[in-house]
PDB file of N, CA and C in Angstrom:
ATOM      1  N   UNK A   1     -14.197 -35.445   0.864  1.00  0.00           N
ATOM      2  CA  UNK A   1     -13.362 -34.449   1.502  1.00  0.00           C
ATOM      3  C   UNK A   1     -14.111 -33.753   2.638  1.00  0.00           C
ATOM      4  N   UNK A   2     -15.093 -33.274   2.219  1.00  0.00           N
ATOM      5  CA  UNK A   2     -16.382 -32.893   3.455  1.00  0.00           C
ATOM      6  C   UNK A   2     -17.336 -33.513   4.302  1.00  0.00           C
ATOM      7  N   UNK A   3     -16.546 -34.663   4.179  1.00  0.00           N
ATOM      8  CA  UNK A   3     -17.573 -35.618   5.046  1.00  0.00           C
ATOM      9  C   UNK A   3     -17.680 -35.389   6.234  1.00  0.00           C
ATOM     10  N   UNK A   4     -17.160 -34.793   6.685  1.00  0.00           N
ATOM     11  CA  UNK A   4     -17.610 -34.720   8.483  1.00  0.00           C
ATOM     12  C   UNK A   4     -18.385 -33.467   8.872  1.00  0.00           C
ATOM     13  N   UNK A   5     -18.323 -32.910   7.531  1.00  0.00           N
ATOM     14  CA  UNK A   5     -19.360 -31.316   7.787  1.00  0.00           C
ATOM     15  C   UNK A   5     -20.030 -31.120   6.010  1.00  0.00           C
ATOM     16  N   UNK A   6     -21.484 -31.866   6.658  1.00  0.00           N
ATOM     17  CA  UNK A   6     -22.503 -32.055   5.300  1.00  0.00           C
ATOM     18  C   UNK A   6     -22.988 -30.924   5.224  1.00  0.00           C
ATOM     19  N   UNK A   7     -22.953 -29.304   5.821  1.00  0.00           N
ATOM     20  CA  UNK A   7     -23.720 -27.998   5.524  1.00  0.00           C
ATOM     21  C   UNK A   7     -22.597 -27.597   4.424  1.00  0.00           C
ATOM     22  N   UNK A   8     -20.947 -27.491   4.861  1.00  0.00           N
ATOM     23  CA  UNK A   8     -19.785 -27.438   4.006  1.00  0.00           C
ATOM     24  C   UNK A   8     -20.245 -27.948   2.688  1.00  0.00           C
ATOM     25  N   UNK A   9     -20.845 -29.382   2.725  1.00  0.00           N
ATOM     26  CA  UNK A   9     -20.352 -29.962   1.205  1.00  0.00           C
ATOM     27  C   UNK A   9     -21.869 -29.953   0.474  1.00  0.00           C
ATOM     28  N   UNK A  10     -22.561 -29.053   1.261  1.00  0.00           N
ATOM     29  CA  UNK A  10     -23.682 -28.685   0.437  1.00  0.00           C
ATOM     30  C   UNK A  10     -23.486 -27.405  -0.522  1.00  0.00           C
ATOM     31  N   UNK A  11     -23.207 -26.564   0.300  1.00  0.00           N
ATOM     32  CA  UNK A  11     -22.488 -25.281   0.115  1.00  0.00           C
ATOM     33  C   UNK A  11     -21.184 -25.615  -1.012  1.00  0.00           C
ATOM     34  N   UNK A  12     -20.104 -26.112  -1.042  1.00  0.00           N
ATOM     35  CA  UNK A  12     -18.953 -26.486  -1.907  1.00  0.00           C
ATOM     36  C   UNK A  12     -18.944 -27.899  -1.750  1.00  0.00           C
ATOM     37  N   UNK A  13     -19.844 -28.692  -3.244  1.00  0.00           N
ATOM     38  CA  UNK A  13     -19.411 -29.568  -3.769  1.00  0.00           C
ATOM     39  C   UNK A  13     -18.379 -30.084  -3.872  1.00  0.00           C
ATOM     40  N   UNK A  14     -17.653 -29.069  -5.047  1.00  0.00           N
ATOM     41  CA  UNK A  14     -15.892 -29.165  -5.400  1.00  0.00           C
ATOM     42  C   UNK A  14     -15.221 -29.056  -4.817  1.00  0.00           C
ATOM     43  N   UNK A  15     -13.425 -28.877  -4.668  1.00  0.00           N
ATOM     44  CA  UNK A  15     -12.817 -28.378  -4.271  1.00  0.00           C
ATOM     45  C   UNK A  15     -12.592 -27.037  -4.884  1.00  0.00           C
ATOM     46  N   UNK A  16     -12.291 -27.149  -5.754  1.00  0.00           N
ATOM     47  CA  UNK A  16     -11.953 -25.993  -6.816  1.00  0.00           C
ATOM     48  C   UNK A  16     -13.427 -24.785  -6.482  1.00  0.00           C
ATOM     49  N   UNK A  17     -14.302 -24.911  -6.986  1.00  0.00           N
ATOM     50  CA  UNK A  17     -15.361 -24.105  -5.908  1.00  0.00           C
ATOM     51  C   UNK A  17     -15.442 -23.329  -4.759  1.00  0.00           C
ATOM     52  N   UNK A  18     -14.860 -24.052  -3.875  1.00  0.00           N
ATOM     53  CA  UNK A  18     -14.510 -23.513  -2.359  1.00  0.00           C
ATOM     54  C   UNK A  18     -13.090 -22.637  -2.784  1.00  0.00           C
ATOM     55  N   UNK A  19     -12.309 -23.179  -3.853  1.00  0.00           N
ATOM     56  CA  UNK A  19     -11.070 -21.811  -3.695  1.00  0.00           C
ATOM     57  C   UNK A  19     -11.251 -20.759  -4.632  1.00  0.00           C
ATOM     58  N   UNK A  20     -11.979 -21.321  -5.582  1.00  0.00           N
ATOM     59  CA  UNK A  20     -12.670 -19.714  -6.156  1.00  0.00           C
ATOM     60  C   UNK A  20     -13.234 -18.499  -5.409  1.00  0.00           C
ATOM     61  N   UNK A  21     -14.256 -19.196  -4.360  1.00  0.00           N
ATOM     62  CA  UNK A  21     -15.285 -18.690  -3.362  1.00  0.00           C
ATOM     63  C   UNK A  21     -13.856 -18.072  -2.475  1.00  0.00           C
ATOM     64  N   UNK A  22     -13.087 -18.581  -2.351  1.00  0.00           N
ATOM     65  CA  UNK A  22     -11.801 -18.053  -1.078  1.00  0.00           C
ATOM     66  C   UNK A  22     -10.888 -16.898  -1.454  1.00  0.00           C
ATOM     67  N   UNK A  23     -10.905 -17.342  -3.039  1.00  0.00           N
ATOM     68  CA  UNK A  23      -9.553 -15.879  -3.546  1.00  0.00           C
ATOM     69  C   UNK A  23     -10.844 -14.837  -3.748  1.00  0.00           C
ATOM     70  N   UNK A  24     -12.289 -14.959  -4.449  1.00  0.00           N
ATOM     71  CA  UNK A  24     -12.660 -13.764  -4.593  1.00  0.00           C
ATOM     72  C   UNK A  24     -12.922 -13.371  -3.112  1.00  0.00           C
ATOM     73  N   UNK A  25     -13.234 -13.786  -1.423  1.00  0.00           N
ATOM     74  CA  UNK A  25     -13.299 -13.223  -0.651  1.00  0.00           C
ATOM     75  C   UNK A  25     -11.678 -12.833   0.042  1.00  0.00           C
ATOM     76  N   UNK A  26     -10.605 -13.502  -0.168  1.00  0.00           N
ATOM     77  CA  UNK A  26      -9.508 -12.982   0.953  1.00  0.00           C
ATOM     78  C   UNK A  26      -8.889 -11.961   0.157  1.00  0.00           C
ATOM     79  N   UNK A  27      -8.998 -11.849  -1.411  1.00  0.00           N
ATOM     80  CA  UNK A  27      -8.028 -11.287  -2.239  1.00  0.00           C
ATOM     81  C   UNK A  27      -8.572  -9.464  -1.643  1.00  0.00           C
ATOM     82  N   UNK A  28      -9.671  -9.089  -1.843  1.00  0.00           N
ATOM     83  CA  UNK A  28      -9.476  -7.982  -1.785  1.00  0.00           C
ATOM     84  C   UNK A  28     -10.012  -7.330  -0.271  1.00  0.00           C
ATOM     85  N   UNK A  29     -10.362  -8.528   0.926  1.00  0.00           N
ATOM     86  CA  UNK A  29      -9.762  -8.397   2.163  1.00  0.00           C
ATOM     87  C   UNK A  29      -8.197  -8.139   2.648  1.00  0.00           C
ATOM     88  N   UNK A  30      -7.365  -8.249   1.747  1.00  0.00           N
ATOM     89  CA  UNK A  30      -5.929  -8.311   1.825  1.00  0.00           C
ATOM     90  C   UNK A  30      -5.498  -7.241   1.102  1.00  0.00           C
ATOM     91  N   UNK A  31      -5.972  -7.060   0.128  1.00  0.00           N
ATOM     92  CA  UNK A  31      -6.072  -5.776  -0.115  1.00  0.00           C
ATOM     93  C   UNK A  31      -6.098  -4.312   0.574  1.00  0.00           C
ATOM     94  N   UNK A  32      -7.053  -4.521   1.085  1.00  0.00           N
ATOM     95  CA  UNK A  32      -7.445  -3.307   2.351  1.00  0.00           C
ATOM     96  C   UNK A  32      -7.094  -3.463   3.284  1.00  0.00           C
ATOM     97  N   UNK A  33      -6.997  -4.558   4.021  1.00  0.00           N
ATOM     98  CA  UNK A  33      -5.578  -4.709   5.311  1.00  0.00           C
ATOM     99  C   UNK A  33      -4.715  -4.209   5.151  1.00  0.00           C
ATOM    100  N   UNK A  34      -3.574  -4.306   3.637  1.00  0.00           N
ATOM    101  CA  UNK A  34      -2.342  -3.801   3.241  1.00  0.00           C
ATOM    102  C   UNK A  34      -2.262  -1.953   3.648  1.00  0.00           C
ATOM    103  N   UNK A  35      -3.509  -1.874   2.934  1.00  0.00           N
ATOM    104  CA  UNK A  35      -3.760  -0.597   2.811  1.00  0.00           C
ATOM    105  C   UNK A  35      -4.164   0.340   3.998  1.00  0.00           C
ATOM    106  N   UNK A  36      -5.198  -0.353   5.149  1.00  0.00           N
ATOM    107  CA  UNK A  36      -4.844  -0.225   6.298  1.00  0.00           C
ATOM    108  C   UNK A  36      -3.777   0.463   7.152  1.00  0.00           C
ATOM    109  N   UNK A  37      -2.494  -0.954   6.980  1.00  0.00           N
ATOM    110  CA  UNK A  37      -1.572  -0.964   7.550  1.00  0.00           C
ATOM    111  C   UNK A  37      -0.797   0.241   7.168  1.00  0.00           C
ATOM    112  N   UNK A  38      -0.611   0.475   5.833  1.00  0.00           N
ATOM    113  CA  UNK A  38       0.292   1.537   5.401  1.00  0.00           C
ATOM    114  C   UNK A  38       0.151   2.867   5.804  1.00  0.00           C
ATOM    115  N   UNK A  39      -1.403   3.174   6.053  1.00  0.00           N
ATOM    116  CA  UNK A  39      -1.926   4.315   6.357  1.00  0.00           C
ATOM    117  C   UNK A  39      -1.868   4.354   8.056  1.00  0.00           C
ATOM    118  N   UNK A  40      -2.037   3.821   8.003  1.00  0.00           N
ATOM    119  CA  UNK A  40      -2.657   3.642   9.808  1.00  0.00           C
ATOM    120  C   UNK A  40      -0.719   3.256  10.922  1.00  0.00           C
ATOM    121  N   UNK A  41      -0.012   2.906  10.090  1.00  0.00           N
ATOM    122  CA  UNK A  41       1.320   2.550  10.962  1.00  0.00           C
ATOM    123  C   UNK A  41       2.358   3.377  10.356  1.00  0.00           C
ATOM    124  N   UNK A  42       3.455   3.146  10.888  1.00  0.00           N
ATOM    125  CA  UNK A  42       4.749   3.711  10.596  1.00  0.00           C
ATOM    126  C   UNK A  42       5.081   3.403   9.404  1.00  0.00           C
ATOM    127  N   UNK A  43       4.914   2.469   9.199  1.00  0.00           N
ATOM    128  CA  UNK A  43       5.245   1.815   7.889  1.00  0.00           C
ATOM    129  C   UNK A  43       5.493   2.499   6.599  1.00  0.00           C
ATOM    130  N   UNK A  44       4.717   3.668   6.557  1.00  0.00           N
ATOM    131  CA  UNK A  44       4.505   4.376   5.292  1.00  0.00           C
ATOM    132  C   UNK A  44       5.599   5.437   5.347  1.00  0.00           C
ATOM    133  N   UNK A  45       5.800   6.075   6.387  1.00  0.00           N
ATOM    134  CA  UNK A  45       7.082   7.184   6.520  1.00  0.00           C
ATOM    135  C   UNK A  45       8.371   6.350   6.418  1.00  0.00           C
ATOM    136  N   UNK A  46       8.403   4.839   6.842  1.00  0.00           N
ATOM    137  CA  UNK A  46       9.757   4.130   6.707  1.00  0.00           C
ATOM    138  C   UNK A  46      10.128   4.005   5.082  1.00  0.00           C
ATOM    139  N   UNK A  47       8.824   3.521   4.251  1.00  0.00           N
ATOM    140  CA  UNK A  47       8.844   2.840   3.241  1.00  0.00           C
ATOM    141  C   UNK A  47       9.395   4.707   2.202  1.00  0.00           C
ATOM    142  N   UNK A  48       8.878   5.852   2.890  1.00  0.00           N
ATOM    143  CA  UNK A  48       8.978   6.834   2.111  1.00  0.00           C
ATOM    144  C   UNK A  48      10.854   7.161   2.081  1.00  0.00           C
ATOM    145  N   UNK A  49      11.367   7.036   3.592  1.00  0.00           N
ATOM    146  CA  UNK A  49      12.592   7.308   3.586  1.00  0.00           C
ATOM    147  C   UNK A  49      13.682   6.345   3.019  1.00  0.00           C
ATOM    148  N   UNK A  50      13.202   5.253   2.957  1.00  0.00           N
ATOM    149  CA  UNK A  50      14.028   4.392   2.039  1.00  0.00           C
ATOM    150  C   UNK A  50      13.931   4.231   0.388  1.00  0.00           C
ATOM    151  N   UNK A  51      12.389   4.801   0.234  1.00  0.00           N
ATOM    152  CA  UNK A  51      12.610   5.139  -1.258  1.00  0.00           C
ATOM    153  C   UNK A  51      13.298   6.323  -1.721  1.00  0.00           C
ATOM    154  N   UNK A  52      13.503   7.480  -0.431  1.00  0.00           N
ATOM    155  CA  UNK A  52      14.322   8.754  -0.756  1.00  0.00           C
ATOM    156  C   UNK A  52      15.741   8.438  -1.054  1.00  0.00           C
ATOM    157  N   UNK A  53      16.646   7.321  -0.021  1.00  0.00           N
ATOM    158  CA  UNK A  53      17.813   7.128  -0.126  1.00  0.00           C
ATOM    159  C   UNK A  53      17.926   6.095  -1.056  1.00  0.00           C
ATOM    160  N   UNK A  54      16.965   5.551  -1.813  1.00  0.00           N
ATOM    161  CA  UNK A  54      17.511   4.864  -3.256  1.00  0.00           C
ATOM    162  C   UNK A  54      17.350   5.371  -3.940  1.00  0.00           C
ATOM    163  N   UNK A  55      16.314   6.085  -4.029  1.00  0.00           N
ATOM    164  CA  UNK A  55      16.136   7.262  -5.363  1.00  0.00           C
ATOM    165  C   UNK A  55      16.086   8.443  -4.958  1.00  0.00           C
ATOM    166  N   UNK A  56      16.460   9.403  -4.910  1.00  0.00           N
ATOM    167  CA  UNK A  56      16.293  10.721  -4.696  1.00  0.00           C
ATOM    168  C   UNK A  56      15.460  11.482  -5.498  1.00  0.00           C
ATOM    169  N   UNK A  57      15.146  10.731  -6.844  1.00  0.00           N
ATOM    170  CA  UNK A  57      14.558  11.465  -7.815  1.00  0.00           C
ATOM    171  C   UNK A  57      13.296  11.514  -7.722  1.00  0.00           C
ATOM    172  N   UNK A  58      12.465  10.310  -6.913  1.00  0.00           N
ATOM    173  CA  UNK A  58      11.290   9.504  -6.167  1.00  0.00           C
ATOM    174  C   UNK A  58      11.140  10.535  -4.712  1.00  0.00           C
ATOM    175  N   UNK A  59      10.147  11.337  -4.501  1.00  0.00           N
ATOM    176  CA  UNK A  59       9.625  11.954  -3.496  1.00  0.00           C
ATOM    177  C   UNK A  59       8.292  11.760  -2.835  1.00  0.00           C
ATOM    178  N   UNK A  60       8.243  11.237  -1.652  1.00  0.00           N
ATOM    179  CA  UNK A  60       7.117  11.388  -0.522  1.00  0.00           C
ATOM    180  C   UNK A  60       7.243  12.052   0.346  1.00  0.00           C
ATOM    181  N   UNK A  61       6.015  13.065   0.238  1.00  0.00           N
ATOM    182  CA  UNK A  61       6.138  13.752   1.417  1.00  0.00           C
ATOM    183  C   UNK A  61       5.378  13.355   2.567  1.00  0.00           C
ATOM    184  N   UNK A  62       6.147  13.302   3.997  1.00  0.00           N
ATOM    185  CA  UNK A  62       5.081  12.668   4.793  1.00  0.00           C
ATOM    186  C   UNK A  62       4.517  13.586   5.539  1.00  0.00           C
ATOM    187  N   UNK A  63       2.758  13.501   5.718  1.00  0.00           N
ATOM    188  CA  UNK A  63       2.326  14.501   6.612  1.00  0.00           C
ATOM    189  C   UNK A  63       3.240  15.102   7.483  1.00  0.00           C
ATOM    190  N   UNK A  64       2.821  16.323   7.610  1.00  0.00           N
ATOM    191  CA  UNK A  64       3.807  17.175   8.815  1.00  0.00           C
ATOM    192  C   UNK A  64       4.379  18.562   8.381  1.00  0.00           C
ATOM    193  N   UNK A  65       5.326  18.382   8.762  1.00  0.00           N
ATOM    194  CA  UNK A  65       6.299  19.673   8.159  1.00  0.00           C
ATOM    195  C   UNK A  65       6.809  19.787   6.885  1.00  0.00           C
ATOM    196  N   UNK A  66       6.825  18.032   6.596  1.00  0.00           N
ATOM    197  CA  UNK A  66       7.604  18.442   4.768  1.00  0.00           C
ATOM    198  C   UNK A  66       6.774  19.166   3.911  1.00  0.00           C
ATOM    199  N   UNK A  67       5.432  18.839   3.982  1.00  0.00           N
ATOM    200  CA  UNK A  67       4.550  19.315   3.040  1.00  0.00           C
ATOM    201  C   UNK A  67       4.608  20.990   3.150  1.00  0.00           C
ATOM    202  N   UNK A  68       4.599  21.434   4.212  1.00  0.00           N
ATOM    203  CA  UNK A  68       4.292  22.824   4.726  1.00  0.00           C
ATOM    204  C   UNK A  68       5.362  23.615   4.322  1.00  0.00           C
ATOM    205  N   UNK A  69       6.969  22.998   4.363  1.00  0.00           N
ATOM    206  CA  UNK A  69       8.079  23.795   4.928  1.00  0.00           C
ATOM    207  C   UNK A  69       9.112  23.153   3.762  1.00  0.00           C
ATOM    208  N   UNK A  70       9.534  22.127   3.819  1.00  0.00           N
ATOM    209  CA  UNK A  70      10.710  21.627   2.782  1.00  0.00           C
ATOM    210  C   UNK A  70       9.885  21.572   1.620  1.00  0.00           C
ATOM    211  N   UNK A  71       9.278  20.992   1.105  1.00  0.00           N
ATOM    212  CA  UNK A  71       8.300  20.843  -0.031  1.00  0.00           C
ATOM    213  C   UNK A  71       8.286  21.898  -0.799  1.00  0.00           C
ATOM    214  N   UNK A  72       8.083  23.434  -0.674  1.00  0.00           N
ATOM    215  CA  UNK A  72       8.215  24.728  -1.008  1.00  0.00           C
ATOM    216  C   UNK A  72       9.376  25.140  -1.377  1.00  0.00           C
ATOM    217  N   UNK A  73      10.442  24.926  -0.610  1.00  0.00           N
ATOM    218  CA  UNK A  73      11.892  25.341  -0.500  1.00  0.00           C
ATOM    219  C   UNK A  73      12.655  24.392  -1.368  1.00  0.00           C
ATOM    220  N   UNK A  74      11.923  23.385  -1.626  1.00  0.00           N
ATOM    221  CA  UNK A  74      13.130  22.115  -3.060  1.00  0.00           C
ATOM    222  C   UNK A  74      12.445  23.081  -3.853  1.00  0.00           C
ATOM    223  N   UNK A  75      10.770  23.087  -4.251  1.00  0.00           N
ATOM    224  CA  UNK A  75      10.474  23.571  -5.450  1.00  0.00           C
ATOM    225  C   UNK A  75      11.149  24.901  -5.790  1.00  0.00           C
ATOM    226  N   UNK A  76      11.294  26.124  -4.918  1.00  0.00           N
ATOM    227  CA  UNK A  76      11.838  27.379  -5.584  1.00  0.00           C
ATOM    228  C   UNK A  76      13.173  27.017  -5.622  1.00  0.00           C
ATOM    229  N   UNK A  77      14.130  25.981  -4.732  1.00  0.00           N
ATOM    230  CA  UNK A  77      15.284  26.037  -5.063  1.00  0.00           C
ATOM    231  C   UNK A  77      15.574  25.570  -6.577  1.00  0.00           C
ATOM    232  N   UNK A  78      14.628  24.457  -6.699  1.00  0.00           N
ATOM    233  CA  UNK A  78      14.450  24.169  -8.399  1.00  0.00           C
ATOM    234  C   UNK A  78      14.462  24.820  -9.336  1.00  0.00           C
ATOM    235  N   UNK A  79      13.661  25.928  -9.221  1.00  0.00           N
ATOM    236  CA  UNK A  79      13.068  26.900  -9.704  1.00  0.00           C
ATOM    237  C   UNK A  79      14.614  28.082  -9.948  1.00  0.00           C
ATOM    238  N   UNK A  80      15.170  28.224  -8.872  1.00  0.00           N
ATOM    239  CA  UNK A  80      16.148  29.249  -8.708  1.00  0.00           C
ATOM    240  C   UNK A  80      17.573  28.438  -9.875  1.00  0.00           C
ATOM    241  N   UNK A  81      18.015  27.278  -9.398  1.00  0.00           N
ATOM    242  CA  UNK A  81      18.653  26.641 -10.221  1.00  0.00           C
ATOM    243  C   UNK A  81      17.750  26.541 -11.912  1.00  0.00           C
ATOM    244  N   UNK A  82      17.229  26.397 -12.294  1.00  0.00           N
ATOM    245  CA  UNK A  82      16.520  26.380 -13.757  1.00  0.00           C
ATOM    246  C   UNK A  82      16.783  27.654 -14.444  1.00  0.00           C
ATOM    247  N   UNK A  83      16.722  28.797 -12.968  1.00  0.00           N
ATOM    248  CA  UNK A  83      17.075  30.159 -13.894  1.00  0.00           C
ATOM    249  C   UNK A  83      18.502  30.500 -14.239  1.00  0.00           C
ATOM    250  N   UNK A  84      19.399  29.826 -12.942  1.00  0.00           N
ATOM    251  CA  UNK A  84      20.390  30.031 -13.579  1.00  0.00           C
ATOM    252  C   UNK A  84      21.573  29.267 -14.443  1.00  0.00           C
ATOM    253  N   UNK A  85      20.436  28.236 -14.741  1.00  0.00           N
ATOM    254  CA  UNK A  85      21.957  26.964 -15.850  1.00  0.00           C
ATOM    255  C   UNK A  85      20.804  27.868 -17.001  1.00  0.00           C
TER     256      UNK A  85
END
C-alpha cells in the first residue's frame, strides 16, 4: 500500500495503525475547531435563537444586553408571578 513512500511505511506498517494514529490526532482537532467556530462566529447567537423558538423553556443568553437587561426582568417577572399563583 506504501510503496511509493518507504519513510510512510516505516512509520505505519498497517493500515489499521495509520487510522488509529488519524482518529486520535483529527478527533480532538475537530473538536476545537467546532468549538472555535461556535465561539468565534455567528453561529452561536443563531443556534441560541432557534433553540428559544423550539423551546422556550431552554434559555441562552447572548453576550450583550440580554445578560444585563432582559435576563433580570424574566427572573423578577418569575419571581412576581410565583407570588401571585
Amino acid at each position: 500500500m506504501w510503496v511509493g513512500v518507504p519513510i510512510i511505511h516505516d512509520i505505519f506498517p498497517r493500515l489499521y495503525i495509520f487510522g488509529i494514529v488519524g482518529l486520535l490526532i483529527v478527533g480532538p482537532i475537530s473538536i476545537y475547531a467546532g468549538l472555535y467556530h461556535i465561539k468565534r462566529t455567528g453561529a452561536y447567537s443563531a443556534e441560541a435563537s432557534v433553540l428559544t423558538e423550539s423551546n422556550p423553556n431552554v434559555y441562552k443568553a447572548i453576550p450583550g444586553k440580554e445578560p444585563e437587561v432582559f435576563l433580570p426582568l424574566m427572573v423578577l417577572t418569575a419571581k412576581g408571578l410565583a407570588k401571585v399563583m
